[in-house]
PDB file of N, CA and C in Angstrom:
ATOM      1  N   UNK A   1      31.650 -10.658   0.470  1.00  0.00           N
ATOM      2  CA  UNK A   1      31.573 -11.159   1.837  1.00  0.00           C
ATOM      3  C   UNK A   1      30.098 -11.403   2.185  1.00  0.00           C
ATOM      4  N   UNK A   2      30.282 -12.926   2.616  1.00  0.00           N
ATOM      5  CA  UNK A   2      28.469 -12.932   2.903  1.00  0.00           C
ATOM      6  C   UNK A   2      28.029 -12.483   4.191  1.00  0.00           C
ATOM      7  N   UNK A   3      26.673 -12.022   4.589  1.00  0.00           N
ATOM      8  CA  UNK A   3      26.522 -11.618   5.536  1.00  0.00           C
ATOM      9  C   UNK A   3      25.951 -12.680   6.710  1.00  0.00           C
ATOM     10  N   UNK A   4      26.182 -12.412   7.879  1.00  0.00           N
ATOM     11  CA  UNK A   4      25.384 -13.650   8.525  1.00  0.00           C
ATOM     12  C   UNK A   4      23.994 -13.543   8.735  1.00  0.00           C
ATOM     13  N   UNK A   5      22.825 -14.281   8.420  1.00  0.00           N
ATOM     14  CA  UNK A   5      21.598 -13.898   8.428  1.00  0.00           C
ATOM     15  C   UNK A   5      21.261 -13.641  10.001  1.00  0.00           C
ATOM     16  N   UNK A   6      21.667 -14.251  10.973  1.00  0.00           N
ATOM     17  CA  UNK A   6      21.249 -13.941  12.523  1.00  0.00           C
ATOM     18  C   UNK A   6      21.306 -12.690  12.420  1.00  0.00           C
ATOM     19  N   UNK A   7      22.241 -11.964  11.508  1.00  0.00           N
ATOM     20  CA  UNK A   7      22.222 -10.199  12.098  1.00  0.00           C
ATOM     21  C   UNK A   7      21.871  -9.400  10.762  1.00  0.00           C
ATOM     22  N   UNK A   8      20.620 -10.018  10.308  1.00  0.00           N
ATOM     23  CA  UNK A   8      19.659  -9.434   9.072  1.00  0.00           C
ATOM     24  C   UNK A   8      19.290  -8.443   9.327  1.00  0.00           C
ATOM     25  N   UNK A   9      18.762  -8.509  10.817  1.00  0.00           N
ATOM     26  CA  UNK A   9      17.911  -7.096  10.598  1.00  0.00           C
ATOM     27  C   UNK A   9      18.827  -5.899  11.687  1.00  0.00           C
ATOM     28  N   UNK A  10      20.036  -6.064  12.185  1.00  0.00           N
ATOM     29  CA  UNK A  10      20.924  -5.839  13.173  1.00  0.00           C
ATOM     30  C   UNK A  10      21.629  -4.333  11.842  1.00  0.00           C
ATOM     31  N   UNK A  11      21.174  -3.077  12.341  1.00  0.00           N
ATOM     32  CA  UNK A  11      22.047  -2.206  11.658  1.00  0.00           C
ATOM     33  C   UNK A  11      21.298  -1.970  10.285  1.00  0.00           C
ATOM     34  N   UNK A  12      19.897  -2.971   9.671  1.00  0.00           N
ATOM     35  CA  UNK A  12      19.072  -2.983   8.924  1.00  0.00           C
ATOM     36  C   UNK A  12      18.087  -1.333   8.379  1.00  0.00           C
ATOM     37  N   UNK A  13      18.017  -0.910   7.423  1.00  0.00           N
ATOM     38  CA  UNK A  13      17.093   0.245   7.677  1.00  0.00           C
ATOM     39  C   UNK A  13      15.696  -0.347   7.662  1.00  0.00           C
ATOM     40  N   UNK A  14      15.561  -1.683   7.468  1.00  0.00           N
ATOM     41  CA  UNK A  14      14.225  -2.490   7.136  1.00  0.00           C
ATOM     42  C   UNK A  14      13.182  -1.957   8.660  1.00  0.00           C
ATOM     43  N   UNK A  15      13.620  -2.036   9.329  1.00  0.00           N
ATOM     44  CA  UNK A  15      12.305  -1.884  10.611  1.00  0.00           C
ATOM     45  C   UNK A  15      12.148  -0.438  10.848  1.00  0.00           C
ATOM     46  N   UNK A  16      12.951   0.842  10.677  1.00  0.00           N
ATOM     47  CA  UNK A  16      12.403   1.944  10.423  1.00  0.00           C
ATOM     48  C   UNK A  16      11.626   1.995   9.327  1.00  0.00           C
ATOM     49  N   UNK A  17      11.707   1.610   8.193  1.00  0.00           N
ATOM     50  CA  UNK A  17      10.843   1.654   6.431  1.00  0.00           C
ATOM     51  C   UNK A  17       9.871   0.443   7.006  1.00  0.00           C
ATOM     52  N   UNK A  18       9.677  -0.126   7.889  1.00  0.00           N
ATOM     53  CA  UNK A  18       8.297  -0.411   7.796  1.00  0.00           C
ATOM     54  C   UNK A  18       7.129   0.285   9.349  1.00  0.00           C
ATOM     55  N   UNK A  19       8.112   0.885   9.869  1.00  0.00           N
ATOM     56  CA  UNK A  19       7.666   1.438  10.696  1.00  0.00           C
ATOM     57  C   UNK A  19       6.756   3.113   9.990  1.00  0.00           C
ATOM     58  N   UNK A  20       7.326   3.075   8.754  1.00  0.00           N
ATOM     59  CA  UNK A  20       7.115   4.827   8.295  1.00  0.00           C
ATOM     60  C   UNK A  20       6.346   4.249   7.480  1.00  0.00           C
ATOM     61  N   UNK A  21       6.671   2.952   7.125  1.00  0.00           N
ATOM     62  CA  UNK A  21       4.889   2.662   6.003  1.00  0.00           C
ATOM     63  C   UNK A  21       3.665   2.662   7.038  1.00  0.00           C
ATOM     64  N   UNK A  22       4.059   1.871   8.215  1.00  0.00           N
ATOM     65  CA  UNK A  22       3.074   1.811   8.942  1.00  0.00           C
ATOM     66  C   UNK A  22       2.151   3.120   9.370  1.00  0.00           C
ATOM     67  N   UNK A  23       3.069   4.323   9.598  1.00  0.00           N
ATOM     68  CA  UNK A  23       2.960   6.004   9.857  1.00  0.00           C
ATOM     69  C   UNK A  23       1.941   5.975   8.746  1.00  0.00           C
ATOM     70  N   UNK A  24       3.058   5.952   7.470  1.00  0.00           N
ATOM     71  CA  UNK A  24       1.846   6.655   6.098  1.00  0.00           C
ATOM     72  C   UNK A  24       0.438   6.011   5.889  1.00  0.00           C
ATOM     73  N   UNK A  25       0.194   5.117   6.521  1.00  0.00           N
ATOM     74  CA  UNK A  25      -1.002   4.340   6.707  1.00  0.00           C
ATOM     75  C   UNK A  25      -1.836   4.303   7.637  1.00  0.00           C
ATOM     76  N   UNK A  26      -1.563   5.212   8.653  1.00  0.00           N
ATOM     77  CA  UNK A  26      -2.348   5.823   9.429  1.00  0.00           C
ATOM     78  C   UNK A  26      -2.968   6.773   9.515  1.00  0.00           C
ATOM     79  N   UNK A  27      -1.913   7.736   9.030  1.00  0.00           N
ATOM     80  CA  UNK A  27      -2.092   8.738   8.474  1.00  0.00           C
ATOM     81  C   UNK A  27      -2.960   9.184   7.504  1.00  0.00           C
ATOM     82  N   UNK A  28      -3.010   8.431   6.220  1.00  0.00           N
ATOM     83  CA  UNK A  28      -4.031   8.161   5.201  1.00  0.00           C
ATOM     84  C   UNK A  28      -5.120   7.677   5.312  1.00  0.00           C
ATOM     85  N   UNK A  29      -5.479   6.760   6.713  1.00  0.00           N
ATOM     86  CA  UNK A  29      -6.836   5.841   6.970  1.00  0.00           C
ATOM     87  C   UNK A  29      -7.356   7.092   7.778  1.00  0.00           C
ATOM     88  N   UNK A  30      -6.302   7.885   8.440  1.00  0.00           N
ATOM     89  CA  UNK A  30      -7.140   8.507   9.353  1.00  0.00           C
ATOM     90  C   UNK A  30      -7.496   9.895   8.667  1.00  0.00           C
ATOM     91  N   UNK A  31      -6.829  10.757   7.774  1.00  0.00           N
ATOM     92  CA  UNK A  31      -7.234  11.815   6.651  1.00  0.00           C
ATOM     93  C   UNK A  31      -8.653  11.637   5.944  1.00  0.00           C
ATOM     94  N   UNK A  32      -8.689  10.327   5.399  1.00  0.00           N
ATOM     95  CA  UNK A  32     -10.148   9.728   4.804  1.00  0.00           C
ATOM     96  C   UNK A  32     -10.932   9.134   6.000  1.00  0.00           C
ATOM     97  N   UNK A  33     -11.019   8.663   7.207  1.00  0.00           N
ATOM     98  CA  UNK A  33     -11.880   8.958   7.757  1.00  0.00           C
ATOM     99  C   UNK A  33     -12.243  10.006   8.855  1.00  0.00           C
ATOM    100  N   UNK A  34     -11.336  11.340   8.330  1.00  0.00           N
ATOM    101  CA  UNK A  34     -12.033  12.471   9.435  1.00  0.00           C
ATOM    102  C   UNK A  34     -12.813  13.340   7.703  1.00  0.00           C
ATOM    103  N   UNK A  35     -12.198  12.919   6.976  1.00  0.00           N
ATOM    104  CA  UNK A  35     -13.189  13.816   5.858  1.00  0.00           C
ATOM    105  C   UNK A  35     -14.092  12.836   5.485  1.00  0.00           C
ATOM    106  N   UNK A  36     -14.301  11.613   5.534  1.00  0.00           N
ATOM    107  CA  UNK A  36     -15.716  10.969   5.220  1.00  0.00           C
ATOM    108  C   UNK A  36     -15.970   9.927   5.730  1.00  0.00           C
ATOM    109  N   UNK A  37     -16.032  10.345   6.709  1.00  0.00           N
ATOM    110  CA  UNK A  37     -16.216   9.222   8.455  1.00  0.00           C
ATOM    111  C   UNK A  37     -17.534   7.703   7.703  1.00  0.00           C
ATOM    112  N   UNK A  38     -18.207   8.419   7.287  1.00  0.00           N
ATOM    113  CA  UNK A  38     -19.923   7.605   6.852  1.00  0.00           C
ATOM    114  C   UNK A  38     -19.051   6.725   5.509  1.00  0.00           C
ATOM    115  N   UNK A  39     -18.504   6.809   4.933  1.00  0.00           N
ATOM    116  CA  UNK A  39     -18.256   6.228   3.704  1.00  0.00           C
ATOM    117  C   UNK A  39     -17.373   5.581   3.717  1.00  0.00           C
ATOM    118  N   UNK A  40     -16.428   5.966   4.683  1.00  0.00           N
ATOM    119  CA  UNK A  40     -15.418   5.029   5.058  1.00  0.00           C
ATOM    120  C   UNK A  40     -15.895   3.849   5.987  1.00  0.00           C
ATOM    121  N   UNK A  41     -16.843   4.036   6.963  1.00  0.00           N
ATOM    122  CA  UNK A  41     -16.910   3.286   7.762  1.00  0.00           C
ATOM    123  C   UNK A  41     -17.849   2.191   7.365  1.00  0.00           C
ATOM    124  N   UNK A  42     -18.604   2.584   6.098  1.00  0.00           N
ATOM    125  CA  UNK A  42     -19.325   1.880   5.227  1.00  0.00           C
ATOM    126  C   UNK A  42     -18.814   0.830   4.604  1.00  0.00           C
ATOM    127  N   UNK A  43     -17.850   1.207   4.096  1.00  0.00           N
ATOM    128  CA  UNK A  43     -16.793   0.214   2.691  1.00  0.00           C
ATOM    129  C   UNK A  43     -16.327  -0.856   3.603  1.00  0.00           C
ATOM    130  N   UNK A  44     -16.321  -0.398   5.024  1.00  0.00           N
ATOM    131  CA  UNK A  44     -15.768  -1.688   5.912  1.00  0.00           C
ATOM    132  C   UNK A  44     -16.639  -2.351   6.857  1.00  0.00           C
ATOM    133  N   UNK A  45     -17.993  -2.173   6.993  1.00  0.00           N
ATOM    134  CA  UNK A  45     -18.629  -2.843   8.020  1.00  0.00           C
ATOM    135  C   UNK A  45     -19.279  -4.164   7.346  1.00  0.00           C
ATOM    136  N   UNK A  46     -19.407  -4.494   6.040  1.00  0.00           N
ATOM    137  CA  UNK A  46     -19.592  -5.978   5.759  1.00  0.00           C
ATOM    138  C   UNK A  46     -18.957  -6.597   4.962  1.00  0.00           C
ATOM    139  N   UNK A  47     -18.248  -8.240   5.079  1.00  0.00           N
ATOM    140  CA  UNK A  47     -17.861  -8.338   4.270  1.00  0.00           C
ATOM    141  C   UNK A  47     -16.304  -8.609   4.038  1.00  0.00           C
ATOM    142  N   UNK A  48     -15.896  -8.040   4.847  1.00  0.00           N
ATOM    143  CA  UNK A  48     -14.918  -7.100   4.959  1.00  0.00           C
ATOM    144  C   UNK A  48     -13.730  -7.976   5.549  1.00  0.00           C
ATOM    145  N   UNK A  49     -13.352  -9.352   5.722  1.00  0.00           N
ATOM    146  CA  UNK A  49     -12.450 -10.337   6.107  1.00  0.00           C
ATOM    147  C   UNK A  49     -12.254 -10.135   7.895  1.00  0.00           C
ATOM    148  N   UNK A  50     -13.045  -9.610   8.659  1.00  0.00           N
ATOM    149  CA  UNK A  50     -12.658  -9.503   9.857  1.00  0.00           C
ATOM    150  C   UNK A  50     -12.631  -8.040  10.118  1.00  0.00           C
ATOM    151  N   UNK A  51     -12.637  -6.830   9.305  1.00  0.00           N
ATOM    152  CA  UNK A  51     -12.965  -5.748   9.808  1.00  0.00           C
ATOM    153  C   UNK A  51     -14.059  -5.540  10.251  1.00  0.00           C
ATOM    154  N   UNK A  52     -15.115  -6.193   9.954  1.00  0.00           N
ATOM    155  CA  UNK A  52     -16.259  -5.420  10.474  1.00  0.00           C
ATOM    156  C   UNK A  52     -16.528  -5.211  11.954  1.00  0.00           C
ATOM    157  N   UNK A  53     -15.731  -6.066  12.625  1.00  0.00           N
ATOM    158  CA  UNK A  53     -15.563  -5.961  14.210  1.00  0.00           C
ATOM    159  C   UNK A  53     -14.923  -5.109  14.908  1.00  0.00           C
ATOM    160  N   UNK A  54     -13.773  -4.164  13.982  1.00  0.00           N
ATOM    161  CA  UNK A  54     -13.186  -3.318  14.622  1.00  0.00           C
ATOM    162  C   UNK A  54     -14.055  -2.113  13.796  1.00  0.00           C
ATOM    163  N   UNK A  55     -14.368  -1.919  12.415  1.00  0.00           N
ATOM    164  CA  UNK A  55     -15.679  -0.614  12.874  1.00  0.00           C
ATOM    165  C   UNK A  55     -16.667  -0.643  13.243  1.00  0.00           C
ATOM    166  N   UNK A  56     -17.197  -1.667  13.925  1.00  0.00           N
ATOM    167  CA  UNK A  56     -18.858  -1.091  14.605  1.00  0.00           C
ATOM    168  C   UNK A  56     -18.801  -0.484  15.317  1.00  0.00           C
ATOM    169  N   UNK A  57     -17.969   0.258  16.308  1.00  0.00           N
ATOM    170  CA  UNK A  57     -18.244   0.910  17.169  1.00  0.00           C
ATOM    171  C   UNK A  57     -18.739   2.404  16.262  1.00  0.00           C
ATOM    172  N   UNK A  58     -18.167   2.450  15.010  1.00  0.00           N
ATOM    173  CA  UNK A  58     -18.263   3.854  14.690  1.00  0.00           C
ATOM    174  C   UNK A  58     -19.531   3.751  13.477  1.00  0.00           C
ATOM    175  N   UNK A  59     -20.169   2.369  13.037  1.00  0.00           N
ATOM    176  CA  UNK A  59     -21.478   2.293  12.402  1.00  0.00           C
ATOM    177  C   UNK A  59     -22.405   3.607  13.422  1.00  0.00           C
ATOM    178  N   UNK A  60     -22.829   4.300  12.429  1.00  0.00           N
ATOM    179  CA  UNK A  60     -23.860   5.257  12.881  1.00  0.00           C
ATOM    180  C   UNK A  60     -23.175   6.483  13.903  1.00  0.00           C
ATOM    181  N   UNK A  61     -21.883   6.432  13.683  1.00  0.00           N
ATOM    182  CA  UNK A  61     -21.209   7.508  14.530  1.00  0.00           C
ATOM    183  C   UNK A  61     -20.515   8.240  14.182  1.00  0.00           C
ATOM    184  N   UNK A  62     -20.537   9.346  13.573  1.00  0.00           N
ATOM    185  CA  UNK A  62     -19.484   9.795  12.451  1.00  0.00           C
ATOM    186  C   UNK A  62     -18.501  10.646  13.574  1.00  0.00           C
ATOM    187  N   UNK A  63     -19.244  11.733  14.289  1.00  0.00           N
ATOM    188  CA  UNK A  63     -18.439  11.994  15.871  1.00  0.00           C
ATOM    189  C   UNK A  63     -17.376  11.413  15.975  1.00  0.00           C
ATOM    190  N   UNK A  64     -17.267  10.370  16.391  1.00  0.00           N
ATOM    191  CA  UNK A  64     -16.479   8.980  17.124  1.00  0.00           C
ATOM    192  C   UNK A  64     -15.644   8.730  15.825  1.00  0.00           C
ATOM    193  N   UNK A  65     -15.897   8.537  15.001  1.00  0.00           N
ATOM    194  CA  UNK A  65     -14.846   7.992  13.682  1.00  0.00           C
ATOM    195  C   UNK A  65     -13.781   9.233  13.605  1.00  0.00           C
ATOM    196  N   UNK A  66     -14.355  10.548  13.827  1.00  0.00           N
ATOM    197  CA  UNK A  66     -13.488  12.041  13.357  1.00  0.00           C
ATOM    198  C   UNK A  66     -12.604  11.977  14.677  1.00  0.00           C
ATOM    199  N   UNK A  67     -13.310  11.567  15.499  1.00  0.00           N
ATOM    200  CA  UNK A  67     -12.105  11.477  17.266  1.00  0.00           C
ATOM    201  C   UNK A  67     -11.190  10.302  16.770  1.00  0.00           C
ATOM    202  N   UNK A  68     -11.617   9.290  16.309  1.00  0.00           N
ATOM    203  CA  UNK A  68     -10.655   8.117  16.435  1.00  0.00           C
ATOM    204  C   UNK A  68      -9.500   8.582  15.301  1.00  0.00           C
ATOM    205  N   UNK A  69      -9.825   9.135  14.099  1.00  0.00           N
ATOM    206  CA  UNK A  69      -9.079   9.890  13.399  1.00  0.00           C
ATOM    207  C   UNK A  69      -7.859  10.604  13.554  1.00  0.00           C
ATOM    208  N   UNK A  70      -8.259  11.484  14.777  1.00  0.00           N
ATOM    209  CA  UNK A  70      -7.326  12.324  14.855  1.00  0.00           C
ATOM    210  C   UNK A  70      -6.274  11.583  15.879  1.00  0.00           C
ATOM    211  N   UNK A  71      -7.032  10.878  16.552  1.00  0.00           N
ATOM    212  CA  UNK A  71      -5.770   9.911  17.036  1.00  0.00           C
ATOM    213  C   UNK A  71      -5.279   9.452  16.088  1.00  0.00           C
ATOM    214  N   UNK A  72      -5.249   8.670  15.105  1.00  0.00           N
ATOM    215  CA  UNK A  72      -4.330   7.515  14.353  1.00  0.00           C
ATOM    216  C   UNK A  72      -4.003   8.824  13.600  1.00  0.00           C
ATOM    217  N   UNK A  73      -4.374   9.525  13.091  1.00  0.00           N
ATOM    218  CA  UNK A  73      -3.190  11.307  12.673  1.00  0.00           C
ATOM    219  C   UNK A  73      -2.339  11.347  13.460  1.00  0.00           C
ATOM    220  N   UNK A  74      -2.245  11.712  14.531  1.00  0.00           N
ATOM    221  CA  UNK A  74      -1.134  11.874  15.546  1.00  0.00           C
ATOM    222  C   UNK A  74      -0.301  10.784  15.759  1.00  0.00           C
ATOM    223  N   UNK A  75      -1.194   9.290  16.236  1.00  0.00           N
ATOM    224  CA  UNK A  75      -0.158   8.433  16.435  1.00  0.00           C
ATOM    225  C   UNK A  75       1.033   8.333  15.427  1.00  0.00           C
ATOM    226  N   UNK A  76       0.247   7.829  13.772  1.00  0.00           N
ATOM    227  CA  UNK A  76       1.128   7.947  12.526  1.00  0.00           C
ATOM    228  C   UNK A  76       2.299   9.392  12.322  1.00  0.00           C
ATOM    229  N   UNK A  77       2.015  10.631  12.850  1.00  0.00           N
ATOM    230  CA  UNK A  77       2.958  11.531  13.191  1.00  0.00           C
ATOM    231  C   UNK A  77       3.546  11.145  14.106  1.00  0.00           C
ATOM    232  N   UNK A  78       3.736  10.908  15.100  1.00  0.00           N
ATOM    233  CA  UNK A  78       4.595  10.612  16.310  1.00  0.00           C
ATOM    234  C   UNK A  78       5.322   9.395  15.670  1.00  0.00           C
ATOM    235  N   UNK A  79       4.294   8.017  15.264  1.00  0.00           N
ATOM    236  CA  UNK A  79       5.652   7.004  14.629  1.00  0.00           C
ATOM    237  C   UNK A  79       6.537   7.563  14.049  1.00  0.00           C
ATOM    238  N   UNK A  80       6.380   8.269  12.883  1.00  0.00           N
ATOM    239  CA  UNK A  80       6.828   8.595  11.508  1.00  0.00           C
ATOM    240  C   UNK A  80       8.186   9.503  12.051  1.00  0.00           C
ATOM    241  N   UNK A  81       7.918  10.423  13.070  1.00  0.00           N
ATOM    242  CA  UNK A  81       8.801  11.250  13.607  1.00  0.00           C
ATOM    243  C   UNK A  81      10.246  10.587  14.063  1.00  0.00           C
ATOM    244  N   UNK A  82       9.726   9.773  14.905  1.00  0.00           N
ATOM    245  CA  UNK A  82      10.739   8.544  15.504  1.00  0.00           C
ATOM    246  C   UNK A  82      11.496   7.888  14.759  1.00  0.00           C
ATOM    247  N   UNK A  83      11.351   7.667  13.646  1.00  0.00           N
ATOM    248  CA  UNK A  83      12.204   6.748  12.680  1.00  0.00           C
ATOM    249  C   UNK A  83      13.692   7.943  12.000  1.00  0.00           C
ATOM    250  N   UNK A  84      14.658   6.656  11.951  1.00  0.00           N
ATOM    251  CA  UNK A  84      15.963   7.435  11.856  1.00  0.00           C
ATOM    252  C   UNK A  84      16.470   6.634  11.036  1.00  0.00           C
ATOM    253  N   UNK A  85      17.251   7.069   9.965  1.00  0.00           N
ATOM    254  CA  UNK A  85      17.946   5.927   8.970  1.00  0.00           C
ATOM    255  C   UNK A  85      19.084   5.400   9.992  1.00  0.00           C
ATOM    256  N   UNK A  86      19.498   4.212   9.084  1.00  0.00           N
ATOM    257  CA  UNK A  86      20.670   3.416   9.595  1.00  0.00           C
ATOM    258  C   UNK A  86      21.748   3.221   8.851  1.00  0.00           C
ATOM    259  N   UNK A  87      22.337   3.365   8.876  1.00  0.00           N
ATOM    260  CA  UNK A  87      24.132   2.934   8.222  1.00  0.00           C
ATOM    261  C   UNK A  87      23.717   1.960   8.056  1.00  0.00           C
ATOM    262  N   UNK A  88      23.768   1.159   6.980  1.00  0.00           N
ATOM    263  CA  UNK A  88      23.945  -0.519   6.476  1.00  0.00           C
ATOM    264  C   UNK A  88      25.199  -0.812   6.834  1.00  0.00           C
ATOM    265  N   UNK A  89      25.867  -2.170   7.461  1.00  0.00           N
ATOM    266  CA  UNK A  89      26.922  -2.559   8.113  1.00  0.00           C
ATOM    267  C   UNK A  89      26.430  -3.809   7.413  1.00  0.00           C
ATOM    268  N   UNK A  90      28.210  -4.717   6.926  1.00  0.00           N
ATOM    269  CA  UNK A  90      28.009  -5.866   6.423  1.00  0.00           C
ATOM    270  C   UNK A  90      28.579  -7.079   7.722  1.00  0.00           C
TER     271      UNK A  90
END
């Protein structure tokens, strides 16, 4: 039985699994930059396809990178929490 594509993502587990990649990727950006705020914020300030505009605030701020950290820790916990599998329905 084919499925109808209008209701692809309807009952889908696809938008929780990218919602929990999105988590584990916050999570991980923000782990490596509260343990090496300077090196991380390094690898991205030139060069960098358009990042370098979202780290300058934390060029020369390692403080500020370990705060912004622990937010995107938490946020990526709080996403990650929220996500619930789905029954696949055809």
């Amino acid at each position: 039985m084919a499925t109808d594509p209008r209701r692809a993502l309807t009952g889908s587990p696809w938008p929780a699994r990218s919602a929990e990649m999105a988590a584990i990727f916050m999570v991980g950006d923000g782990l490596i930059g509260l343990a090496q705020p300077d090196r991380h914020v390094d690898l991205w300030k030139d060069a960098a396809l358009g990042a370098e505009r979202a780290v300058r605030p934390f060029v020369g701020h390692p403080a500020r990178r370990r705060v912004y950290a622990l937010a995107q820790i938490a946020a990526g916990l709080w996403l990650a929490s929220h996500q619930r599998p789905k029954p696949i329905r055809d």
